[in-house]
Protein backbone atom coordinates (compact mmCIF):
# COMPACT_ATOMS: atom_id res chain seq x y z
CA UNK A 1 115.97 88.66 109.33
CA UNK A 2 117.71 88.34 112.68
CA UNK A 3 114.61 86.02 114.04
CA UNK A 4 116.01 83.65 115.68
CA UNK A 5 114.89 80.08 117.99
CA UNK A 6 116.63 79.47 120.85
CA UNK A 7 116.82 76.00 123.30
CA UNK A 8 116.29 77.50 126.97
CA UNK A 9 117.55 76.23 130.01
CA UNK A 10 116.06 76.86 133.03
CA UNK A 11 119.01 77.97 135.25
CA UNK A 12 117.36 77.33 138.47
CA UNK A 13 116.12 74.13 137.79
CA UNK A 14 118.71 70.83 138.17
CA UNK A 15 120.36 69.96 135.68
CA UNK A 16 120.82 73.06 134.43
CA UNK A 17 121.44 74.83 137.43
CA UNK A 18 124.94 74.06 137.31
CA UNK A 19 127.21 76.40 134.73
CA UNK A 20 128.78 73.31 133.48
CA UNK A 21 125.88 71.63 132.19
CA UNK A 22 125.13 74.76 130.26
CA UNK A 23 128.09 74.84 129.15
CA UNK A 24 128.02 71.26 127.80
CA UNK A 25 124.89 71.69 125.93
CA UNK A 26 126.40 74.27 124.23
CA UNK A 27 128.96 72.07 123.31
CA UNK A 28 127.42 69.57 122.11
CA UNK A 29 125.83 70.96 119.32
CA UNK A 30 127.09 70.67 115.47
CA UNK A 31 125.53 74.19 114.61
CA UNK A 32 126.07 73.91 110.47
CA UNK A 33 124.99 70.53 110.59
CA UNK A 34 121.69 71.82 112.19
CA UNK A 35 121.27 74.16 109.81
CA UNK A 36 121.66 71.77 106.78
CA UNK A 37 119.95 69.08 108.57
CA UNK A 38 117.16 71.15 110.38
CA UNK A 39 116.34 74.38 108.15
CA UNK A 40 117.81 73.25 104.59
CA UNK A 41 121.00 75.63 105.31
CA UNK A 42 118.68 78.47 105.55
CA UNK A 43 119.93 80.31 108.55
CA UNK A 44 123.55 80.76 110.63
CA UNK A 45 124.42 80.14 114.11
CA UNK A 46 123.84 82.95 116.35
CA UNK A 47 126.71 81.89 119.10
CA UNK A 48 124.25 81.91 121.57
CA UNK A 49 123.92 85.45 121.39
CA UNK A 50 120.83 87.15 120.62
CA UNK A 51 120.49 90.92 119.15
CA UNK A 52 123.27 90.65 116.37
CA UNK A 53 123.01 93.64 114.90
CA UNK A 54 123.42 95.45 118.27
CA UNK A 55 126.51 97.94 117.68
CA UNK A 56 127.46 96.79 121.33
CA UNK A 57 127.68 92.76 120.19
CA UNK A 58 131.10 91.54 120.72
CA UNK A 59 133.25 89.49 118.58
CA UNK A 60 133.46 86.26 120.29
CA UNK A 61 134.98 82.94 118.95
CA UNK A 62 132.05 80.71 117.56
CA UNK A 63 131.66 77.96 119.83
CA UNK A 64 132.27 74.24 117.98
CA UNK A 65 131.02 70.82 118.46
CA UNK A 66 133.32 69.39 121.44
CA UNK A 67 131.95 66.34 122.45
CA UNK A 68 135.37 65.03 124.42
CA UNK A 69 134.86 68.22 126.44
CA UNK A 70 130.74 68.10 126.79
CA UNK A 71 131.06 65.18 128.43
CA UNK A 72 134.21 66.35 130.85
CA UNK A 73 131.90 68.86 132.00
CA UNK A 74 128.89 66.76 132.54
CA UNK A 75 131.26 64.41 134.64
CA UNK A 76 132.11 66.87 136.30
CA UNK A 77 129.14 67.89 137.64
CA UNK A 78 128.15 64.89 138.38
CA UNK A 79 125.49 63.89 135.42
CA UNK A 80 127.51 61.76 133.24
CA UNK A 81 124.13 59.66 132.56
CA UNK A 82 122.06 62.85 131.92
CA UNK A 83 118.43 62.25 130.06
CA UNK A 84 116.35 65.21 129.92
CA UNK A 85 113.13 66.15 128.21
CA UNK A 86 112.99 68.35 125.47
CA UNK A 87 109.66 70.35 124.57
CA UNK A 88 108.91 71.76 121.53
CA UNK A 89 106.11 72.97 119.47
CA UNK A 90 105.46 73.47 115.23
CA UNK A 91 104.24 76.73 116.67
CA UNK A 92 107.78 77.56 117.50
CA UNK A 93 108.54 78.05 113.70
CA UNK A 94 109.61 76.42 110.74
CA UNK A 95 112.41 73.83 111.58
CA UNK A 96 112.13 73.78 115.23
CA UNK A 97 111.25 70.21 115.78
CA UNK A 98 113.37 69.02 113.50
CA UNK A 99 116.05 71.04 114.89
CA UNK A 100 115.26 69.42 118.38
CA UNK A 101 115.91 66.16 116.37
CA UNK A 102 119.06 67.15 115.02
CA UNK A 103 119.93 68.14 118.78
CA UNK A 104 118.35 64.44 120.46
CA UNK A 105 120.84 63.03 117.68
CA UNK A 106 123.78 65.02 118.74
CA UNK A 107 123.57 64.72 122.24
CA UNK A 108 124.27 60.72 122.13
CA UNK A 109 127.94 61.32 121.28
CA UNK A 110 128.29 63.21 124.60
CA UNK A 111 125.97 60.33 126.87
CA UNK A 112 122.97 62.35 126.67
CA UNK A 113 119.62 61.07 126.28
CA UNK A 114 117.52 63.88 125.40
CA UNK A 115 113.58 63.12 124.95
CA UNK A 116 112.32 65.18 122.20
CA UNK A 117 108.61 66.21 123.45
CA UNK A 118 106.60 67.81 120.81
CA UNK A 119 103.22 69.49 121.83
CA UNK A 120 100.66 71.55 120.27
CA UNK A 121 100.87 75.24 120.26
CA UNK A 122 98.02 75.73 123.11
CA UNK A 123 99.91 73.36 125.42
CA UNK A 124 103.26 74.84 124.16
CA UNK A 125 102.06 78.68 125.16
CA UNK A 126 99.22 77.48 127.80
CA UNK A 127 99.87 77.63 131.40
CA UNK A 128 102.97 75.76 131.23
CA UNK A 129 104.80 78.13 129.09
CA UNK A 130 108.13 79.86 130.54
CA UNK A 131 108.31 76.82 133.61
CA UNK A 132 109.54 74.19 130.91
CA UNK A 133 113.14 72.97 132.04
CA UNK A 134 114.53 72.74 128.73
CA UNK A 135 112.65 73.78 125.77
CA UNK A 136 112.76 75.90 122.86
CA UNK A 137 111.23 78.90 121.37
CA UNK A 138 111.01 81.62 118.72
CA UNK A 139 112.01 85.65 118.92
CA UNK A 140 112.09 88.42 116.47
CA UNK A 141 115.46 90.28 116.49
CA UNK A 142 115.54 93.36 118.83
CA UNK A 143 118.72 95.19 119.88
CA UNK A 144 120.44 94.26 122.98
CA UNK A 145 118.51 96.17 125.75
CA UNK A 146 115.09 95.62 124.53
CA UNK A 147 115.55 91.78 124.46
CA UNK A 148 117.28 91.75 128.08
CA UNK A 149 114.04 93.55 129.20
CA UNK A 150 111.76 91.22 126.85
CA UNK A 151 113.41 88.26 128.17
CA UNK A 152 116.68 88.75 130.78
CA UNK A 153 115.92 90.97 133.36
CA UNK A 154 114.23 88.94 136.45
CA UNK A 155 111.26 91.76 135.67
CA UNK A 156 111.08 90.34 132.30
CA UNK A 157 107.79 89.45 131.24
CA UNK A 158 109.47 86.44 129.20
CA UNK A 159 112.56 85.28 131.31
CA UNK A 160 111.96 81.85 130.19
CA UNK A 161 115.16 80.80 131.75
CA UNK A 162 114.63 82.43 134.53
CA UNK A 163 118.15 84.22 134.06
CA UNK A 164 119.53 85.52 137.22
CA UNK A 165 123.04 87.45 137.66
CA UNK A 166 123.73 90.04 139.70
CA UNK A 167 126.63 91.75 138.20
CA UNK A 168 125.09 91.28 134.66
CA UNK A 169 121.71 92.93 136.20
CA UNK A 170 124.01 95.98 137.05
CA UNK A 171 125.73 96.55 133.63
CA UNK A 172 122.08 96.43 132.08
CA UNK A 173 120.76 98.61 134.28
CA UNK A 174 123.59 100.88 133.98
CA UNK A 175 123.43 100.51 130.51
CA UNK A 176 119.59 101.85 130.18
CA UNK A 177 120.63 104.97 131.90
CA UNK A 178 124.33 105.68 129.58
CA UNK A 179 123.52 108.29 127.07
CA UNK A 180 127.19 107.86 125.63
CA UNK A 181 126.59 105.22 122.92
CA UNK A 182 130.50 104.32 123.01
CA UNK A 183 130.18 104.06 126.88
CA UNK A 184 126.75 102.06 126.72
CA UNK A 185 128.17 99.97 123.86
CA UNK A 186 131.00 98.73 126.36
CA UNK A 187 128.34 97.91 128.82
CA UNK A 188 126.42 95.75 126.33
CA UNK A 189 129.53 93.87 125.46
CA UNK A 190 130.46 92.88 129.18
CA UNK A 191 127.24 92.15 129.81
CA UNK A 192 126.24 89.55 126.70
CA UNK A 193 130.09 88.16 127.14
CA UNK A 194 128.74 87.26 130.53
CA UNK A 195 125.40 85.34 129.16
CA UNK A 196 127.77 83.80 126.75
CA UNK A 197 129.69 82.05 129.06
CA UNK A 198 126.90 81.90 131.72
């Protein structure tokens, strides 16, 4: 369907305020193995891209497990005995918890202790929602542009982690105003190759 349930980091909150923790989480994860384990093989890793079908989506690699290098970059930065808390919710959708499991189990074989939290749904979306560090939650596909402004943009009413780069800001904003689909298209792709590294 192109739904899809992301694990946010909050970028402006420690750990995850540092690129290369980000970029170790990402690493860290055995995607299929999530999917088999998690939601019965019912699903596919998005890449940590959202908006798929967007005609502006590059073609980047799919990222594999790489624990030898997750836990490079947590040294790194200096969190090479990292525990966090993870918070998550049946409300986020079918699989979610489980898939926060999969991810507690995962995270070992890089040093990580990751403390699976599960709440209720009105705790989940209360008054807490969009401030947890590192959490997860659920979207229905949209293209490219109407996500970043759902849940990018620092004026997004859902920028759960609280996503903030300047020269990706520009090539969405320039983006909104390109009437040439090719040129727009090129904008898109610049600007989710940046997320996908960021």
């Amino acid at each position: 369907t192109g739904a899809w349930q992301p694990f946010t980091m909050r970028i402006d909150q420690k750990p995850f305020d540092d690129v290369r923790v980000r970029q170790a989480f990402r690493l860290i994860v055995d995607r299929q193995q999530m999917i088999d384990q998690a939601y019965s093989g019912y699903g596919w890793a998005g890449n940590d891209m959202y908006a798929p079908f967007d005609p502006g989506t590059p073609d980047l690699p799919q990222r594999e497990q790489d624990l030898e290098q997750a836990k490079s970059l947590l040294k790194e930065a200096g969190y090479s005995d990292l525990a966090v808390e993870l918070v998550t919710s049946d409300a986020v959708g079918g699989g979610a918890v489980e898939a926060a499991q999969v991810f507690a189990e995962q995270a070992k074989g890089a040093g990580v202790k990751v403390n699976v939290n599960k709440v209720d749904a009105g705790v989940f979306y209360g008054e807490d929602y969009l401030s947890w560090t590192f959490a997860q939650d659920f979207w229905y596909t949209r293209n490219y542009l109407a996500q970043a402004a759902a849940g990018s943009l620092p004026t997004a009413p859902y920028n759960e982690t609280h996503w903030k780069n300047d020269k990706w800001q520009a090539l969405v904003e320039e983006a909104f105003q390109t009437v040439d689909e090719a040129k727009r298209n090129e904008l898109i792709a610049e600007a989710q190759t940046i997320e996908h590294e960021e």
